[in-house]
PDB file of N, CA and C in Angstrom:
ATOM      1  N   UNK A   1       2.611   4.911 -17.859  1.00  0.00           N
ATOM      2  CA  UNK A   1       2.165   4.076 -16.761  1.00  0.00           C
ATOM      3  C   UNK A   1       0.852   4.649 -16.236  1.00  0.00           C
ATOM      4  N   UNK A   2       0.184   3.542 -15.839  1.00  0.00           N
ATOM      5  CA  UNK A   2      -1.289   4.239 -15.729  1.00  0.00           C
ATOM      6  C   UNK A   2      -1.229   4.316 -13.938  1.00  0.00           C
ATOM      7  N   UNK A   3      -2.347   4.914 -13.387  1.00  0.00           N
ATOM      8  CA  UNK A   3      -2.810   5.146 -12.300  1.00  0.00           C
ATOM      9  C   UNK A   3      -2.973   4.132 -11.087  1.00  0.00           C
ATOM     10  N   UNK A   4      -3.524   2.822 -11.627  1.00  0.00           N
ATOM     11  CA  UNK A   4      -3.772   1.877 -11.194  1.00  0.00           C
ATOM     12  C   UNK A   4      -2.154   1.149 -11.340  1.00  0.00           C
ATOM     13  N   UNK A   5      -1.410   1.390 -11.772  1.00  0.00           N
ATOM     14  CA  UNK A   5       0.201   0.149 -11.935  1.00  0.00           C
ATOM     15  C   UNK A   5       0.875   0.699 -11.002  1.00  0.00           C
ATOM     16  N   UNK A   6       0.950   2.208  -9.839  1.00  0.00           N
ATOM     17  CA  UNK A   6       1.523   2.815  -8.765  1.00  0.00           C
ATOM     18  C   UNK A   6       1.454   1.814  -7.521  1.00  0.00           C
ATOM     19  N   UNK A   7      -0.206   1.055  -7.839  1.00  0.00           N
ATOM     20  CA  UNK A   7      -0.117   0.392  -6.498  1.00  0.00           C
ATOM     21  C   UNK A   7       0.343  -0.849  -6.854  1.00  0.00           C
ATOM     22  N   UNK A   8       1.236  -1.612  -6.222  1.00  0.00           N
ATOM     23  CA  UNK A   8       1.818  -3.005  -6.608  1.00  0.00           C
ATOM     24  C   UNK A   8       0.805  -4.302  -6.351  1.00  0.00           C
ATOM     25  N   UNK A   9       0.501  -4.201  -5.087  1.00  0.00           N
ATOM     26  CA  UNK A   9      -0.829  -4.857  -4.483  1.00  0.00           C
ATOM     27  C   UNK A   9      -0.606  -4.825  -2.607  1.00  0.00           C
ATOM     28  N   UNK A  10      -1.992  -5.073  -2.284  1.00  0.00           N
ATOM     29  CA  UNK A  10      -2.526  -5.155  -1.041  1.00  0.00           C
ATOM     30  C   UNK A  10      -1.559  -6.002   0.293  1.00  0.00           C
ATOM     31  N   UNK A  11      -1.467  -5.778   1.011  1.00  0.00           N
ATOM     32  CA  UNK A  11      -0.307  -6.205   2.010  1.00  0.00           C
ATOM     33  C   UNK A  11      -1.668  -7.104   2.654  1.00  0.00           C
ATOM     34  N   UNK A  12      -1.673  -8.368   3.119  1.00  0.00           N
ATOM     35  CA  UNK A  12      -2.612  -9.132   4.031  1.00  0.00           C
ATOM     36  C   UNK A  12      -1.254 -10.153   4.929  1.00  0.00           C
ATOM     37  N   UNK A  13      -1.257  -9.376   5.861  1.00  0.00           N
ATOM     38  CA  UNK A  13       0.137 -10.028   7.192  1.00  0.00           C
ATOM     39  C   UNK A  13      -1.545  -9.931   8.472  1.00  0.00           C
ATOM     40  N   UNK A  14      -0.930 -10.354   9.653  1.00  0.00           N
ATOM     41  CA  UNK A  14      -1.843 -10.574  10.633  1.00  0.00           C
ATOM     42  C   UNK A  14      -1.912  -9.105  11.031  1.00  0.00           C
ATOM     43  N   UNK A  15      -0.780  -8.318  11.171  1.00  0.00           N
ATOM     44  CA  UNK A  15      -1.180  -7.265  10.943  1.00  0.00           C
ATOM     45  C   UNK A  15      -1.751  -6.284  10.363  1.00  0.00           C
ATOM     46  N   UNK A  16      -1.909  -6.476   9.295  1.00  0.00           N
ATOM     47  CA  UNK A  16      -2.698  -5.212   8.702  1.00  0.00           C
ATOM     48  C   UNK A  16      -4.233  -5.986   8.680  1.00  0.00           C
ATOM     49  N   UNK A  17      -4.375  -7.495   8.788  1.00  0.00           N
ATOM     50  CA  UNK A  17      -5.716  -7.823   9.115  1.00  0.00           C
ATOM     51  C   UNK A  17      -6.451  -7.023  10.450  1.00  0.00           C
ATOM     52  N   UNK A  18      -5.727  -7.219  11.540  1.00  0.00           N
ATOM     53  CA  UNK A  18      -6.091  -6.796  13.009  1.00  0.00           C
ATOM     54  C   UNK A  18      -6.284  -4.981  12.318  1.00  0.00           C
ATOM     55  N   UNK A  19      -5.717  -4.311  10.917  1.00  0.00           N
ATOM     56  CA  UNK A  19      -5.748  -3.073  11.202  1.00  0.00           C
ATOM     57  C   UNK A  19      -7.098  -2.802  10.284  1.00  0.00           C
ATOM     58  N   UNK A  20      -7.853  -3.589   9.954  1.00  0.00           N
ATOM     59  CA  UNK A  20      -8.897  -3.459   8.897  1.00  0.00           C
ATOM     60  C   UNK A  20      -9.785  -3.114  10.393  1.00  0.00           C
ATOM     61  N   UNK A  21     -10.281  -3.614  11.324  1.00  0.00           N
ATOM     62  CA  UNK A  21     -11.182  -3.757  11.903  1.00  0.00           C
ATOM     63  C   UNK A  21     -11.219  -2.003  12.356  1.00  0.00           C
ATOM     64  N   UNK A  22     -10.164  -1.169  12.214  1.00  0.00           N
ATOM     65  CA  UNK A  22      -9.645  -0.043  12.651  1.00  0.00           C
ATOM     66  C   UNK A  22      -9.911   0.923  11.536  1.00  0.00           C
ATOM     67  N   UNK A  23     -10.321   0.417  10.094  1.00  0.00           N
ATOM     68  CA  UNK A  23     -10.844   1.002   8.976  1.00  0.00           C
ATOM     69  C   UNK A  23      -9.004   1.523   8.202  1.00  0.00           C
ATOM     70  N   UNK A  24      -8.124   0.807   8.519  1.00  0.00           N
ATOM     71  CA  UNK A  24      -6.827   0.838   8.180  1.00  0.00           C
ATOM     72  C   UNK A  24      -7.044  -0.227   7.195  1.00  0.00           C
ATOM     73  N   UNK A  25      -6.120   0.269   5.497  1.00  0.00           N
ATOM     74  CA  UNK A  25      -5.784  -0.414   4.666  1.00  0.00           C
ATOM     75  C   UNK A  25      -4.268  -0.247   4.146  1.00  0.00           C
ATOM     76  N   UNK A  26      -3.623  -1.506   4.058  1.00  0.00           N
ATOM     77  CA  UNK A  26      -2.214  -1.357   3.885  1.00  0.00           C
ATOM     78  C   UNK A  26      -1.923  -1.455   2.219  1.00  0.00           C
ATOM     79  N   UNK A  27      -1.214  -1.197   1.802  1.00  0.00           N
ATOM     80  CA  UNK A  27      -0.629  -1.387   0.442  1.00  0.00           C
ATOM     81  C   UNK A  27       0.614  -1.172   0.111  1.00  0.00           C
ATOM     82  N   UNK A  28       1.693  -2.011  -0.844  1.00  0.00           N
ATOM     83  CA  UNK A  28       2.394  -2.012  -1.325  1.00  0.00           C
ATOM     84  C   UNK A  28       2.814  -0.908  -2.444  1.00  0.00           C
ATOM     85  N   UNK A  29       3.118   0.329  -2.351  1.00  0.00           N
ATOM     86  CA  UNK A  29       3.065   1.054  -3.668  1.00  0.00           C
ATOM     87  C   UNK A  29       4.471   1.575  -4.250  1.00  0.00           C
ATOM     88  N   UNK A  30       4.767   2.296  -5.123  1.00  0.00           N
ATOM     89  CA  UNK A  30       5.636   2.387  -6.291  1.00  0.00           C
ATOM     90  C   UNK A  30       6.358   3.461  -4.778  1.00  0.00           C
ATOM     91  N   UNK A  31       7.563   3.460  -5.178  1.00  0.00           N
ATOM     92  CA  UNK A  31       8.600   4.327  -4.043  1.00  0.00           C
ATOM     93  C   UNK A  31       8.761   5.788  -4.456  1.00  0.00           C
ATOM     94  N   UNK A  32       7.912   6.014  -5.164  1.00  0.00           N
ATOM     95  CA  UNK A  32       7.880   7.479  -5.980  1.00  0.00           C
ATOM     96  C   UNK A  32       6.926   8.238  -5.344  1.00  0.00           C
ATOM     97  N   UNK A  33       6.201   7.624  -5.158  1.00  0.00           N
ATOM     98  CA  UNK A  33       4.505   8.185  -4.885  1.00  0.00           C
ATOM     99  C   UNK A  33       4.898   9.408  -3.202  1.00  0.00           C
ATOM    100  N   UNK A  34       4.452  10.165  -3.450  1.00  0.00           N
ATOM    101  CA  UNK A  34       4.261  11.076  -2.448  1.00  0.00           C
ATOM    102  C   UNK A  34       3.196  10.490  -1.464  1.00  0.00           C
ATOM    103  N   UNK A  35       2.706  11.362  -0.241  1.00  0.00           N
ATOM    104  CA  UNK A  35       1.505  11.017   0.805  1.00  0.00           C
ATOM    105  C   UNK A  35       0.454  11.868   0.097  1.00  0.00           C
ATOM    106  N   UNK A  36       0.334  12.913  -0.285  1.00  0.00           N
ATOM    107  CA  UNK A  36      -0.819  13.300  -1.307  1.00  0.00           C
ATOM    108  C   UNK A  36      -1.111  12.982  -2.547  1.00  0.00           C
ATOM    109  N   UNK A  37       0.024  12.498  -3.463  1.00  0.00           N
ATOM    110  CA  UNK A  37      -0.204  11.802  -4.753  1.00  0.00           C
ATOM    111  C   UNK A  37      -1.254  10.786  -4.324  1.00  0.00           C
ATOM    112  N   UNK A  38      -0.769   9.931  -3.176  1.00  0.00           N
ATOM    113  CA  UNK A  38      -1.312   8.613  -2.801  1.00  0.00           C
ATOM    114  C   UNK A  38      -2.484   8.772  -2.233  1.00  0.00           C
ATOM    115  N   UNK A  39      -2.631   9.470  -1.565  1.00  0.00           N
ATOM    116  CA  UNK A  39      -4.143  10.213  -0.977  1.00  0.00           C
ATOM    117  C   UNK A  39      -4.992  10.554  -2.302  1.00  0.00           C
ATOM    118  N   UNK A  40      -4.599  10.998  -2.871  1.00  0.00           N
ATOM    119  CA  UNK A  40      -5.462  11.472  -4.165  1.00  0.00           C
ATOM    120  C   UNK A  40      -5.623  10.705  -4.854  1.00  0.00           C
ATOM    121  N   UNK A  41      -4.660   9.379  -5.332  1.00  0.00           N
ATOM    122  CA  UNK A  41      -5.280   8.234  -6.185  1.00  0.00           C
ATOM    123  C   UNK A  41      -6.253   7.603  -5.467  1.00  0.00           C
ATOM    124  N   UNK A  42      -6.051   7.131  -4.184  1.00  0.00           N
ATOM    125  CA  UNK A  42      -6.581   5.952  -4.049  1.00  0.00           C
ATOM    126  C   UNK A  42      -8.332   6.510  -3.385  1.00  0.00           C
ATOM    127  N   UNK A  43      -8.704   8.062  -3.118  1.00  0.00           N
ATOM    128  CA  UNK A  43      -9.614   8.745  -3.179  1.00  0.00           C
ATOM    129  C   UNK A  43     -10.706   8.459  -4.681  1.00  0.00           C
ATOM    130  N   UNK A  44      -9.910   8.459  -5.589  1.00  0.00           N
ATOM    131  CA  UNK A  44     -10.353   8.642  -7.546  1.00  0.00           C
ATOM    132  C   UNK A  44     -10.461   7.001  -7.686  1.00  0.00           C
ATOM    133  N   UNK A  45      -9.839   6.049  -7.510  1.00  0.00           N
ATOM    134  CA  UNK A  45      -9.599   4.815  -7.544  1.00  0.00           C
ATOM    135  C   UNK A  45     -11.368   4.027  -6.740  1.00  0.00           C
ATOM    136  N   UNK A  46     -11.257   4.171  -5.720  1.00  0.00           N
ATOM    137  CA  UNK A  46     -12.055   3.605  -4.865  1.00  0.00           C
ATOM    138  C   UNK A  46     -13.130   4.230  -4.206  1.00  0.00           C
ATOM    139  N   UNK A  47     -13.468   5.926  -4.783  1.00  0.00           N
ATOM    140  CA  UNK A  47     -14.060   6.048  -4.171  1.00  0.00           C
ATOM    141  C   UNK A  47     -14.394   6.292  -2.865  1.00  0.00           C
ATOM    142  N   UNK A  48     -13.123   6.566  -1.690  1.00  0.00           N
ATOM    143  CA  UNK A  48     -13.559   6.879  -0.424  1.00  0.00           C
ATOM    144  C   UNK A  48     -13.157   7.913  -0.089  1.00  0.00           C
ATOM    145  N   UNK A  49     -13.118   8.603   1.425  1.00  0.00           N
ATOM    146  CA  UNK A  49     -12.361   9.655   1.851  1.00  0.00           C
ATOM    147  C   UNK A  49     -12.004   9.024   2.442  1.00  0.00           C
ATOM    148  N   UNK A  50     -10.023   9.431   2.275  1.00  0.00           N
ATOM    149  CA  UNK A  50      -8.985   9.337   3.317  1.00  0.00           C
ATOM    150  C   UNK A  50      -8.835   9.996   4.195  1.00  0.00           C
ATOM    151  N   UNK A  51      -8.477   9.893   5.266  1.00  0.00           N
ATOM    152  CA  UNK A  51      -8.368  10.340   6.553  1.00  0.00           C
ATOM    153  C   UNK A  51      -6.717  10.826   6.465  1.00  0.00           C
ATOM    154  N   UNK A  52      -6.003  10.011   6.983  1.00  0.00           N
ATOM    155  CA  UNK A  52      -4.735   9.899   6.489  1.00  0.00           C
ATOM    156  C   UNK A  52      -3.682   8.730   6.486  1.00  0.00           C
ATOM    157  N   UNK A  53      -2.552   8.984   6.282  1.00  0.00           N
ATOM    158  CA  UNK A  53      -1.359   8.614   5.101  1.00  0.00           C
ATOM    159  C   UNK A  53      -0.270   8.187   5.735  1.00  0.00           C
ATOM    160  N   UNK A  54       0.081   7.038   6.298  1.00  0.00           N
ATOM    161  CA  UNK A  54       1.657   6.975   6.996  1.00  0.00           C
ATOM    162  C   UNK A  54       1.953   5.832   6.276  1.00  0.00           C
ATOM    163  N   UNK A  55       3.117   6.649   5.629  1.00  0.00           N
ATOM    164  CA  UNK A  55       4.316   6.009   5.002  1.00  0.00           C
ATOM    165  C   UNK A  55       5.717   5.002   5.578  1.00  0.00           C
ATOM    166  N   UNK A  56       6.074   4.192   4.894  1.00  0.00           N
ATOM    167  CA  UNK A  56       7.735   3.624   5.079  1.00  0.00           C
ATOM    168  C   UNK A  56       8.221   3.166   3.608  1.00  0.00           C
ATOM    169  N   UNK A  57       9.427   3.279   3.672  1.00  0.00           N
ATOM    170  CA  UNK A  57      10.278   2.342   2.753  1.00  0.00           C
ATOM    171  C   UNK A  57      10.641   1.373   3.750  1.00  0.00           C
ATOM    172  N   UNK A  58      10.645   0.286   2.623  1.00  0.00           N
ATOM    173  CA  UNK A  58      11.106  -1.002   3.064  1.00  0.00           C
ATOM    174  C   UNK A  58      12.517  -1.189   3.024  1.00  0.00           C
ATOM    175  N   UNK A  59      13.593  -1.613   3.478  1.00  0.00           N
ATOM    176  CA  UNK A  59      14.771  -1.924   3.176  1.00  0.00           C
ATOM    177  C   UNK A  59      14.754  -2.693   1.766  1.00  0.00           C
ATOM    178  N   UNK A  60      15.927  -2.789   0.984  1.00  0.00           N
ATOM    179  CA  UNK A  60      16.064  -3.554  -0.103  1.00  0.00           C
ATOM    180  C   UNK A  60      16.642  -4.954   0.265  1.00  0.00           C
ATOM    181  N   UNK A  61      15.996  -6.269   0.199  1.00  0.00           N
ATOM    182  CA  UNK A  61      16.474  -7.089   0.405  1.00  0.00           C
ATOM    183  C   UNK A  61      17.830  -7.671  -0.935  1.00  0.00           C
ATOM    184  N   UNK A  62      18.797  -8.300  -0.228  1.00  0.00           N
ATOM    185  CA  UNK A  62      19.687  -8.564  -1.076  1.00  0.00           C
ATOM    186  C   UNK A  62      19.255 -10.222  -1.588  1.00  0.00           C
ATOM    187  N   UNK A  63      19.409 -10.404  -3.269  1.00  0.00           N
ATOM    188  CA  UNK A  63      19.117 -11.651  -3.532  1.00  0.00           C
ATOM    189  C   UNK A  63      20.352 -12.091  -4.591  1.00  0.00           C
ATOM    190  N   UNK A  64      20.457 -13.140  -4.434  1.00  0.00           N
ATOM    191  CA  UNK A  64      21.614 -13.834  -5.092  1.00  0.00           C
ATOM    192  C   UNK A  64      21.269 -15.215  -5.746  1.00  0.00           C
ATOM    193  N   UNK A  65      21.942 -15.188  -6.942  1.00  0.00           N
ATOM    194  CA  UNK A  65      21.656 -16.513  -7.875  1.00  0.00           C
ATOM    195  C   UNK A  65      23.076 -16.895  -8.204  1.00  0.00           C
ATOM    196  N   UNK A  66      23.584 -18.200  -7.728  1.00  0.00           N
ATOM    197  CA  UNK A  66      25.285 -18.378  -7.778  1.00  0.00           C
ATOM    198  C   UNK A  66      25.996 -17.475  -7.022  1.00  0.00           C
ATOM    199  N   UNK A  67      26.904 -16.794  -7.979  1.00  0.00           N
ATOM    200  CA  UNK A  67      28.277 -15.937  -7.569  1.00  0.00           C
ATOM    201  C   UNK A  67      27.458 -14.649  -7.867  1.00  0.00           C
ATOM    202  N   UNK A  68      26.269 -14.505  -8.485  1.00  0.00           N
ATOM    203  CA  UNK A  68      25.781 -13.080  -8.719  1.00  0.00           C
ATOM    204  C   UNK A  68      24.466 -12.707  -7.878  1.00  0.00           C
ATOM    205  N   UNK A  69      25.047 -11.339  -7.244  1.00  0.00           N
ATOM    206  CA  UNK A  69      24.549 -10.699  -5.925  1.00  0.00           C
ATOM    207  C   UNK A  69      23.751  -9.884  -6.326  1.00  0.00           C
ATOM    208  N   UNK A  70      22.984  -9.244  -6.267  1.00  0.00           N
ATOM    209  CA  UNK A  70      21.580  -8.313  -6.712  1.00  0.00           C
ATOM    210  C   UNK A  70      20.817  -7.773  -5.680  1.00  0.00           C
ATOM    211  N   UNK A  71      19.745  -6.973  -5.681  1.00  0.00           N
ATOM    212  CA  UNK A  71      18.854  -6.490  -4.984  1.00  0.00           C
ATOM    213  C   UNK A  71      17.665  -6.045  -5.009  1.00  0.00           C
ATOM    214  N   UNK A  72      16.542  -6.920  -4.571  1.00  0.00           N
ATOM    215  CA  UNK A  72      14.839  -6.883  -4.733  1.00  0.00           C
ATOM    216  C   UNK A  72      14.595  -5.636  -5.172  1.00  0.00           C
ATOM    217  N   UNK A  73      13.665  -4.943  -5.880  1.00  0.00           N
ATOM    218  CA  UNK A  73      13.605  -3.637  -5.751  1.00  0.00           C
ATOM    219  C   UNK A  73      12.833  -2.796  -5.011  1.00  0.00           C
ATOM    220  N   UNK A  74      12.789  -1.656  -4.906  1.00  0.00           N
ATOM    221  CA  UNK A  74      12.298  -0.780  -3.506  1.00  0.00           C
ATOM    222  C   UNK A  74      11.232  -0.257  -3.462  1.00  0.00           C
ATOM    223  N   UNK A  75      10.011  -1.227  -2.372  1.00  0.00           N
ATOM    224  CA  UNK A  75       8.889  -0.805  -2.505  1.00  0.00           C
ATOM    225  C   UNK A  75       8.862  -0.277  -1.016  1.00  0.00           C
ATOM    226  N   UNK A  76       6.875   1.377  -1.384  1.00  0.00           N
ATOM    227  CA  UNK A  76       7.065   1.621  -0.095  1.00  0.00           C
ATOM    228  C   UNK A  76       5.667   1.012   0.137  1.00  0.00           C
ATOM    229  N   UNK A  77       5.348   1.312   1.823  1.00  0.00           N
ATOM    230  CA  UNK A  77       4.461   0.656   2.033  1.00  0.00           C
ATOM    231  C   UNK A  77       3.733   1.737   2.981  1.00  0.00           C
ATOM    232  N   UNK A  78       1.902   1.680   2.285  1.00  0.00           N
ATOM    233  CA  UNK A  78       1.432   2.913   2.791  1.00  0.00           C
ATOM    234  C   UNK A  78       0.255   1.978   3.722  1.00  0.00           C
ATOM    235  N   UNK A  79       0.114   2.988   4.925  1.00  0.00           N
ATOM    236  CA  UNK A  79      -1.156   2.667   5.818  1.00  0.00           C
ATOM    237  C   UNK A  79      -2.279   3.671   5.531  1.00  0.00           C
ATOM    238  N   UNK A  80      -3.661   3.643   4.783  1.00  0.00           N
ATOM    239  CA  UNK A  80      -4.141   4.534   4.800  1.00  0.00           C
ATOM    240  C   UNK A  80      -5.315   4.364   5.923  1.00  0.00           C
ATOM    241  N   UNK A  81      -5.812   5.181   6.518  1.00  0.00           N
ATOM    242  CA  UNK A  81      -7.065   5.164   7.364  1.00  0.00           C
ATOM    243  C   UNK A  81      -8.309   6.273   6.731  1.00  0.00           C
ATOM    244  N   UNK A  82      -9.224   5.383   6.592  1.00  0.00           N
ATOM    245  CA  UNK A  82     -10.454   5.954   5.586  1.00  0.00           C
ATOM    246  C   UNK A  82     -11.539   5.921   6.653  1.00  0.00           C
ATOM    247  N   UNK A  83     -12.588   7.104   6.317  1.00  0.00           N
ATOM    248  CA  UNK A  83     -13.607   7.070   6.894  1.00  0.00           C
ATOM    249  C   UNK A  83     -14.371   6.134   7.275  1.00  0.00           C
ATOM    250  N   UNK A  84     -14.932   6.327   8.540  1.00  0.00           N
ATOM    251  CA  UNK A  84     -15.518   5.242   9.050  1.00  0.00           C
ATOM    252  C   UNK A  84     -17.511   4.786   7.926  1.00  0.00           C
ATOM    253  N   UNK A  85     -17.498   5.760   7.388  1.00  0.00           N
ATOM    254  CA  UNK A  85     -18.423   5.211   6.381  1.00  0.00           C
ATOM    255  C   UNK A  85     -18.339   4.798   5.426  1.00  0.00           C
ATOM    256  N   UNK A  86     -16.896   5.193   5.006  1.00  0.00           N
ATOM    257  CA  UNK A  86     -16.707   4.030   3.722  1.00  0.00           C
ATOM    258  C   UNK A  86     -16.085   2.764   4.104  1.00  0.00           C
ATOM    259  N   UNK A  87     -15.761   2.139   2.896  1.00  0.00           N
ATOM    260  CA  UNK A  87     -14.662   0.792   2.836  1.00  0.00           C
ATOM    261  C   UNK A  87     -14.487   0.606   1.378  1.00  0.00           C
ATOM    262  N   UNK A  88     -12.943  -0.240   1.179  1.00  0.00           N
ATOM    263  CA  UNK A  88     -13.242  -0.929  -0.352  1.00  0.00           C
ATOM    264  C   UNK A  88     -12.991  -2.142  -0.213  1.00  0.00           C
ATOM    265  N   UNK A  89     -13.861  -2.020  -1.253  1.00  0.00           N
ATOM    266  CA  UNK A  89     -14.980  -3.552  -1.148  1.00  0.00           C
ATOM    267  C   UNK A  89     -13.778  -4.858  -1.775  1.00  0.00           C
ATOM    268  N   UNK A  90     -13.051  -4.723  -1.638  1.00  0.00           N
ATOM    269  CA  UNK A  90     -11.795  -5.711  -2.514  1.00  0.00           C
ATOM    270  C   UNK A  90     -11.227  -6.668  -0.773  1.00  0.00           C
ATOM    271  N   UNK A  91     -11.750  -5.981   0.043  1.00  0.00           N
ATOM    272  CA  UNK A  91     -11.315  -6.602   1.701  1.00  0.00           C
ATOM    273  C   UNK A  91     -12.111  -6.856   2.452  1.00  0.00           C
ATOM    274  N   UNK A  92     -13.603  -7.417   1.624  1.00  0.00           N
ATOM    275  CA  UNK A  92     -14.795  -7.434   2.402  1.00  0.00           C
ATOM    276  C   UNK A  92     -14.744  -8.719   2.862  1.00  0.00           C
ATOM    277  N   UNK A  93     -13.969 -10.166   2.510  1.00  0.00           N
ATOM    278  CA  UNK A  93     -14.057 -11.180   2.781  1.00  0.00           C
ATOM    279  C   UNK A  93     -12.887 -11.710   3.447  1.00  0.00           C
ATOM    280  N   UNK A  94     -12.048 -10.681   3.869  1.00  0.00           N
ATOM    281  CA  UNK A  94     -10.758 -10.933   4.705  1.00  0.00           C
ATOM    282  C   UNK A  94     -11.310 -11.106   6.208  1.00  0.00           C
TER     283      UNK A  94
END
């Protein structure tokens, strides 16, 4: 698995919009990933300095098709806050 498949993709809720203006970027990533693994990719990835790293797991939502019960699988979700001189450029038109 490569470097880039850790992050699942970009979270855009009204919240994490209101948190861009704050130089806060949210993301969806693999439930493995540590706060420095994740600091360190997305540093090599994009090019910026991170500031820092607050983490959550999400609960597992339960999903069901008929009589058979299952469960979404478990993503976490990182807030990073990056220097106020950088940005990545993938949220310039949000």
């Amino acid at each position: 698995m490569s470097d880039i498949d850790l992050i699942k993709y970009p979270v855009f809720t009204d919240k994490s919009k209101t948190l861009l203006k704050e130089n806060k970027y949210v993301f969806l990533v693999d439930a493995s990933l540590t706060k420095s693994s994740m600091k360190n990719l997305i540093e090599t990835l994009f090019n910026v300095q991170v500031i820092s790293v607050n983490s959550l797991i999400l609960p597992c939502k339960k999903r069901g098709v008929g009589k058979f019960v299952g469960y979404k699988s478990n993503y976490k979700r990182v807030i990073l806050t990056i220097n106020n001189k950088n940005s990545i450029p993938y949220f310039q038109n949000i």
